[in-house]
Protein backbone atom coordinates (compact mmCIF):
# COMPACT_ATOMS: atom_id res chain seq x y z
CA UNK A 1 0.50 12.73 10.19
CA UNK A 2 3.46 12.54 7.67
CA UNK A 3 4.36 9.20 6.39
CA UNK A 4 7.14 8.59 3.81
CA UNK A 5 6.63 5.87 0.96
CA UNK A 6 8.75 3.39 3.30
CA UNK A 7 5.97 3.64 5.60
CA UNK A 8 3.48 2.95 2.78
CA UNK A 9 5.63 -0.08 2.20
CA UNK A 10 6.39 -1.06 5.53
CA UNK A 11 2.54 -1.15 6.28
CA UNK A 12 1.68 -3.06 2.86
CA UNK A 13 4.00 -5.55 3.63
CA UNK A 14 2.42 -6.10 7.03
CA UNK A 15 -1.56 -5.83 5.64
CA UNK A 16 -0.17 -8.70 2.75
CA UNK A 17 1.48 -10.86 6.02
CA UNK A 18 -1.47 -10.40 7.81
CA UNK A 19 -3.72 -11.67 5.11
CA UNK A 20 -1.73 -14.77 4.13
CA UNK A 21 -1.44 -15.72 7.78
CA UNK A 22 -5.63 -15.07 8.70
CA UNK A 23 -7.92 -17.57 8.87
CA UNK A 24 -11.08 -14.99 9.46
CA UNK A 25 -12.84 -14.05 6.47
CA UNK A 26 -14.04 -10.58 7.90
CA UNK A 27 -10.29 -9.73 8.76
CA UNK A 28 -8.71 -10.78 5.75
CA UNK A 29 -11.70 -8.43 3.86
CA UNK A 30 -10.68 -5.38 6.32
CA UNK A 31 -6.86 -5.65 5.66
CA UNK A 32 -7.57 -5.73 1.70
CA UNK A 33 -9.93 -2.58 1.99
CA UNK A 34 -7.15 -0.89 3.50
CA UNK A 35 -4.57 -2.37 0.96
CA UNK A 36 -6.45 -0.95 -2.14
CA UNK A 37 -7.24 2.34 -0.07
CA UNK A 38 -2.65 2.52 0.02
CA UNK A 39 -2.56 1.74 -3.52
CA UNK A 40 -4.51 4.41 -4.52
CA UNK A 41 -3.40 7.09 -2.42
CA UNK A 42 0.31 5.94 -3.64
CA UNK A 43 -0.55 5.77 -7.36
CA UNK A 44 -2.00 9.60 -6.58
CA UNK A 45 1.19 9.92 -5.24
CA UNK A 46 3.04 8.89 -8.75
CA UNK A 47 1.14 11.23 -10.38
CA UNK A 48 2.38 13.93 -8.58
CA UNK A 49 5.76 15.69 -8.81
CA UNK A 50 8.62 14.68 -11.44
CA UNK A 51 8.35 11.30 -13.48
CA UNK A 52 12.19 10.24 -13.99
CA UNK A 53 12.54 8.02 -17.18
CA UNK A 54 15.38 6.08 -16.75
CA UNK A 55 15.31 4.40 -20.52
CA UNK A 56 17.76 6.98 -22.04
């Protein structure tokens, strides 16, 4: 399955929703798992390819 970094967005905006608006502790602790599992494929991701600097 190919998904873009909108995806990746798209689905950590909806995880962070999710968790604000759950009441159920084991829920909430399922959507975070998944959150930090996003942020660390996506700063793999960063680390990969071209790093533009746009300070000059």
């Amino acid at each position: 399955m190919d998904v873009s970094t909108n995806d990746l967005a798209i689905i950590e905006q909806a995880l962070k929703a999710a968790v604000a608006n759950s009441t159920d502790y084991s829920e909430i602790e399922q959507f975070e798992s998944v959150l930090k599992k996003l942020k660390s494929t996506s700063s793999e991701a960063q680390m990969d390819g071209f790093r533009y600097d746009y300070d000059d």
